[in-house]
Protein backbone atom coordinates (compact mmCIF):
# COMPACT_ATOMS: atom_id res chain seq x y z
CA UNK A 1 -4.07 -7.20 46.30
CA UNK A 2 -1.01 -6.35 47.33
CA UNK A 3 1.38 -8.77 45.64
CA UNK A 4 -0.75 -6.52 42.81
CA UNK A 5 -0.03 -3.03 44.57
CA UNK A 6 4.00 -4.29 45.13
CA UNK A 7 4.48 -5.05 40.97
CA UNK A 8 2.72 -1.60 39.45
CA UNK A 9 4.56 -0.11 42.34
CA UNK A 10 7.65 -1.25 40.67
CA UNK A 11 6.88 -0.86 37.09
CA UNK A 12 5.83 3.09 38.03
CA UNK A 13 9.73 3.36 39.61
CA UNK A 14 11.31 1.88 35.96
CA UNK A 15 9.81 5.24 34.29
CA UNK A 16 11.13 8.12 33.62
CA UNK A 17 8.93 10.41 34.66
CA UNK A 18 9.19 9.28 37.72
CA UNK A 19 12.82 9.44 38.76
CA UNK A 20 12.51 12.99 37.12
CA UNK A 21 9.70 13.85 39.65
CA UNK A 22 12.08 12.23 42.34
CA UNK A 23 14.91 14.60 41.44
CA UNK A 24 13.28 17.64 41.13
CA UNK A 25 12.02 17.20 44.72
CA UNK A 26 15.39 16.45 46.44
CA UNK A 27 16.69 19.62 44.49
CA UNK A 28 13.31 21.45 45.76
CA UNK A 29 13.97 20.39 49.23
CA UNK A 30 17.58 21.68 49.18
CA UNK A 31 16.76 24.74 47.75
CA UNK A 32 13.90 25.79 49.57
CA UNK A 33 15.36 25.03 53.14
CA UNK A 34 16.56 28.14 54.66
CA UNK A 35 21.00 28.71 54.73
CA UNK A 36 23.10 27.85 58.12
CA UNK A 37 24.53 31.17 57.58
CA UNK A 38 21.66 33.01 56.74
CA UNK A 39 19.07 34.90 59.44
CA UNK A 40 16.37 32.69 59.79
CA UNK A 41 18.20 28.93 60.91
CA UNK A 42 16.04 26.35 60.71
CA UNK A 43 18.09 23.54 61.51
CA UNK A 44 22.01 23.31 61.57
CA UNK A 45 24.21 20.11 61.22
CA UNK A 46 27.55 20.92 61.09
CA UNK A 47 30.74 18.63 62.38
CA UNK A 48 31.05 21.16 65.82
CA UNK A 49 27.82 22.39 66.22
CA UNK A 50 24.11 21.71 66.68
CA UNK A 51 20.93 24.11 66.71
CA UNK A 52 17.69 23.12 66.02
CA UNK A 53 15.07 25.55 64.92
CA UNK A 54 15.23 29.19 66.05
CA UNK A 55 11.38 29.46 64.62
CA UNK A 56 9.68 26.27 63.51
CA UNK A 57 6.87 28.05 61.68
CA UNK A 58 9.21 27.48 58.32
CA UNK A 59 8.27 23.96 57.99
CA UNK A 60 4.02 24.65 57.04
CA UNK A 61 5.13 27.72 54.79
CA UNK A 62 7.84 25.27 52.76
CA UNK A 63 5.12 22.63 52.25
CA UNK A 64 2.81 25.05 51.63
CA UNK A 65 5.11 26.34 48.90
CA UNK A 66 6.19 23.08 47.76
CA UNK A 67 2.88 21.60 47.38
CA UNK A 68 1.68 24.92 45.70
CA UNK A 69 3.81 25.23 42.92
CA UNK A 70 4.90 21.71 42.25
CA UNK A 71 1.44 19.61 43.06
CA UNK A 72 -0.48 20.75 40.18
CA UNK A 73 1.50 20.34 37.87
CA UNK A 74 2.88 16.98 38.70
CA UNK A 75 -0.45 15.37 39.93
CA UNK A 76 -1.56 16.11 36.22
CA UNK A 77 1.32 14.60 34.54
CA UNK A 78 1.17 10.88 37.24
CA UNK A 79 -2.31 10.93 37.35
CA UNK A 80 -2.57 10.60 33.12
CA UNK A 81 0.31 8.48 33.03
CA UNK A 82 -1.23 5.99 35.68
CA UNK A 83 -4.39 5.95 34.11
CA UNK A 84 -2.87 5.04 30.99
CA UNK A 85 -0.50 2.75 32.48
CA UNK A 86 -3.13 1.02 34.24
CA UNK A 87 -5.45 0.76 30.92
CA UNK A 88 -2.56 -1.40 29.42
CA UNK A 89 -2.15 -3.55 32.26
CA UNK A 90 -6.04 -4.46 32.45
CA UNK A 91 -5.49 -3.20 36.39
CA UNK A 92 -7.71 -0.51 36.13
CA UNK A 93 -10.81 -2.75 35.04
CA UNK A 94 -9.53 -4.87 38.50
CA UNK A 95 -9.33 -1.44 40.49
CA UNK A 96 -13.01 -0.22 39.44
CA UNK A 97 -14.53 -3.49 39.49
CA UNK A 98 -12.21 -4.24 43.03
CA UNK A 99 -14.63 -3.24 46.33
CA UNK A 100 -11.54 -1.63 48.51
């Protein structure tokens, strides 16, 4: 089972879809995170100075707004491709039939 789990693993990473889902959430994560400079700091890494979080309650709102806006959409878009993907393979026949 999981020599089975380790190859559609990946074959899912070789698609496109994919790395563009992979992308979009490293530019997400950039974007969404709150400036050094700016008046709410969340956490600040430059070369001469170090300050973590002046108010932690950022982190539940950004997943909250992550998750929000990009889960939807996304989950759609894997969840037909992996279906499909799966059909072709035969592995979804071994999945339903497969007591976990």
């Amino acid at each position: 089972m999981m020599r089975l789990i380790a190859v559609d693993y990946r074959e899912r990473t070789q698609q496109f879809s994919f790395r563009i889902l992979a992308v979009i959430a490293l530019f997400a994560a950039v974007i969404l995170a709150p400036r050094p400079k700016g008046n709410f700091r969340v956490l600040v890494l430059d070369p001469q100075y170090f300050a973590q979080a002046n108010n932690p309650t950022w982190l539940p709102i950004g997943v909250a707004c992550v998750l929000s806006l990009f889960f939807p959409l996304v989950s759609l878009v894997i969840a037909r491709q992996g279906i499909h993907a799966d059909r072709e393979n035969g592995v979804l026949t071994y999945l339903l039939t497969t007591k976990l």
